[in-house]
Structure formats: structure tokens, C-alpha cells
Protein backbone atom coordinates (compact mmCIF):
# COMPACT_ATOMS: atom_id res chain seq x y z
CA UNK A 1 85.38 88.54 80.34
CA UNK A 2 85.89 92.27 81.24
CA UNK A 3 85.81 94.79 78.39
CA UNK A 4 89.14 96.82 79.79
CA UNK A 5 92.36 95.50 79.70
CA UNK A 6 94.24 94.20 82.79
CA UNK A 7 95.92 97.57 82.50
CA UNK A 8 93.31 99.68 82.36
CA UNK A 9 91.62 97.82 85.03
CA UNK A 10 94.65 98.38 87.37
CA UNK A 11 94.32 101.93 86.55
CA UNK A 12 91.00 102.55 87.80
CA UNK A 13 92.00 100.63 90.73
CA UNK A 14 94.89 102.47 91.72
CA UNK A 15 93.22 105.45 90.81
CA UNK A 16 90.59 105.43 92.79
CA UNK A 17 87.93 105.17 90.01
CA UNK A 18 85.93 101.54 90.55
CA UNK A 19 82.52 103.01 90.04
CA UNK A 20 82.94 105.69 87.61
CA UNK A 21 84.42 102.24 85.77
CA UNK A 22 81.67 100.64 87.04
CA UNK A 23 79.34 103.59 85.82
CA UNK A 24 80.90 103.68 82.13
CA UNK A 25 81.02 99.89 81.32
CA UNK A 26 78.56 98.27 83.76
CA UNK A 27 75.57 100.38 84.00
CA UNK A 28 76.79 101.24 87.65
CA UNK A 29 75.71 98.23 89.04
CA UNK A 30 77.92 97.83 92.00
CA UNK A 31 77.06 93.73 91.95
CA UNK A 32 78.66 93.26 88.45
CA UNK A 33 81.96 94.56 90.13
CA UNK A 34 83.69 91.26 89.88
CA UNK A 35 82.61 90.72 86.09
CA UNK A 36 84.02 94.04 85.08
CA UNK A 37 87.50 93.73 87.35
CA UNK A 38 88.86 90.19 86.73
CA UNK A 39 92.51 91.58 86.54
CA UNK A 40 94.83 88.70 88.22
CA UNK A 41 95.87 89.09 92.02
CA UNK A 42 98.99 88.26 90.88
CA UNK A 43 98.90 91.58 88.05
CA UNK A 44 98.12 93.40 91.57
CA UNK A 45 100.95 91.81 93.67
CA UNK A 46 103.29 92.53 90.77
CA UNK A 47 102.74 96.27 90.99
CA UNK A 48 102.68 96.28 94.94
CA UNK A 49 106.04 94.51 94.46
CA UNK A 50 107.76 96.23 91.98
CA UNK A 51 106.30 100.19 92.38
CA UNK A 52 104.32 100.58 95.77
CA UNK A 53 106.02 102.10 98.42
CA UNK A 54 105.26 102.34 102.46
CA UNK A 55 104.61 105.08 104.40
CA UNK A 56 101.64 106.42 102.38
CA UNK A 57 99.06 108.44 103.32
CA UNK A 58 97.04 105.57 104.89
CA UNK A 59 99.33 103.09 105.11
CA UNK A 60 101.99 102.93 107.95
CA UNK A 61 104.99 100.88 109.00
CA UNK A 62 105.47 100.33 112.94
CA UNK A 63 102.73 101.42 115.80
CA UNK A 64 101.01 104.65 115.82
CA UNK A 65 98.33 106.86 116.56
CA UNK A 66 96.76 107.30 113.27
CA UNK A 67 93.92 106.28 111.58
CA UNK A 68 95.19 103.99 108.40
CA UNK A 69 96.44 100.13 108.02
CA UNK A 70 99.59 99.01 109.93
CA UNK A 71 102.39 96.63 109.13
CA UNK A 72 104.37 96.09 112.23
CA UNK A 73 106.82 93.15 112.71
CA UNK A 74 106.70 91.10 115.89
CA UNK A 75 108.48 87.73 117.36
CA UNK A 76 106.15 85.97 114.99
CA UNK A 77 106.64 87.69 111.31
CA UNK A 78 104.38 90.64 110.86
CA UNK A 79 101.29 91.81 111.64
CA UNK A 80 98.69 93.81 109.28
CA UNK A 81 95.66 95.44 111.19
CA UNK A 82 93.62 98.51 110.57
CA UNK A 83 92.92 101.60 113.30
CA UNK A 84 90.79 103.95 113.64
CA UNK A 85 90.65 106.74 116.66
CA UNK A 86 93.26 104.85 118.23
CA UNK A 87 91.41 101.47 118.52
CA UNK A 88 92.88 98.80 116.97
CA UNK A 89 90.04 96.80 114.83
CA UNK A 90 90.56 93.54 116.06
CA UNK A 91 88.54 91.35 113.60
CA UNK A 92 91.33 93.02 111.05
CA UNK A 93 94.62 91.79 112.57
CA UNK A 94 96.28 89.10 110.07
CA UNK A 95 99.63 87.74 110.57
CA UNK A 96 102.02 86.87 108.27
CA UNK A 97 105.64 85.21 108.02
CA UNK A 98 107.20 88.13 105.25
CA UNK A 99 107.13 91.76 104.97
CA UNK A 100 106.45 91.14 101.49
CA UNK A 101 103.30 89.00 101.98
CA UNK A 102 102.49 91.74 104.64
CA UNK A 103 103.05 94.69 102.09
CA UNK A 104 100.52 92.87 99.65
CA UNK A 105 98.15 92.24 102.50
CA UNK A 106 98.03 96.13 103.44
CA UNK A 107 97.54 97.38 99.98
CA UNK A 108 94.94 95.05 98.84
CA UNK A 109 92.67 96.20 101.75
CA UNK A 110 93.70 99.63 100.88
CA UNK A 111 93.02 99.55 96.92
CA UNK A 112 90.47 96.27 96.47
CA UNK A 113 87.74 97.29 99.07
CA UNK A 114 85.19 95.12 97.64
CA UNK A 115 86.79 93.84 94.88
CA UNK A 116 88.11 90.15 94.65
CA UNK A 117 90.70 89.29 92.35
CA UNK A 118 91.43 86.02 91.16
């Protein structure tokens, strides 16, 4: 069980601030990551819900020619991939039926690099 609280755990998250968490309460051991962030997925879906928003600064809705994540709808639902230098990375393209489910998909890559929530 992680010594922060789920909402202090967000906030080092969204903030940017894994290992100086990671540095404070786990000796900076990059392997423990998982026992010090056990916050929910569902905590995390609940913010990207209710407070994220789209464009960001790495995040982008409909093709482009910047480097970032991409939600773009097509016949089938829509379509999350990452690019970088105009080169779509095709091992990253994951399709889903909602926006919503898309949305989630786009910020987790963006805010849980290595991290895996329950």
C-alpha cells in the first residue's frame, strides 16, 4: 500500500513529478514505481473525464504535422496514435468505438509513461 493518498498520487502524476515522488518515498528506485502509485485507473479516468481538456500542448484532435498524440475519428470510431517528425508510429495506433474511451487512451500515454494503474 502506497504511503500518499490517491490524491496526492494524482498530483505528482499530473504534475509531472513521478520520480522526485519516487525520490522522496521510494529511495528513487524507478522499479518500485508501481508500489508507490497504486491510485485506481478509474481515479485517473475520472479526472480525464470530468477536468482534462483537448488540444493541449501534446495532445491533438484531427491530423497534423506535429509531434504529440492524435485522436482522430474515422468510419470506424476513433483512432489514437502518436507522431513524431511527421511519421506516424505505427506500433502506437489503437482504435476505439468513443471519443471518450479515445480521450482516456491519449492522456494515459501522455501522463502514465511507465506507470500501470490498476
Amino acid at each position: 500500500m502506497s504511503p500518499l493518498s490517491h490524491t496526492d498520487q494524482l498530483r505528482y502524476i499530473l504534475e509531472g513529478r513521478v520520480r522526485e515522488a519516487l525520490e522522496l518515498h521510494a529511495q528513487g528506485d524507478w522499479s518500485r514505481r508501481n508500489e508507490l502509485f497504486d491510485l485506481p485507473r478509474s481515479v485517473f479516468n475520472d479526472w480525464v473525464d470530468s477536468v482534462a481538456s483537448l488540444p493541449s500542448p501534446f495532445m491533438f484532435i484531427g491530423a497534423n504535422t506535429f509531434d504529440g498524440i492524435y485522436i482522430v475519428q474515422d468510419s470506424g470510431g476513433w483512432r489514437v496514435y502518436e507522431q513524431e517528425r511527421g511519421g506516424i508510429n505505427s506500433a502506437s495506433v489503437e482504435r476505439h468505438p468513443t471519443f471518450e474511451e479515445a480521450k482516456r487512451d491519449a492522456f494515459a500515454r501522455h501522463y502514465l509513461w511507465g506507470l500501470s494503474l490498476g
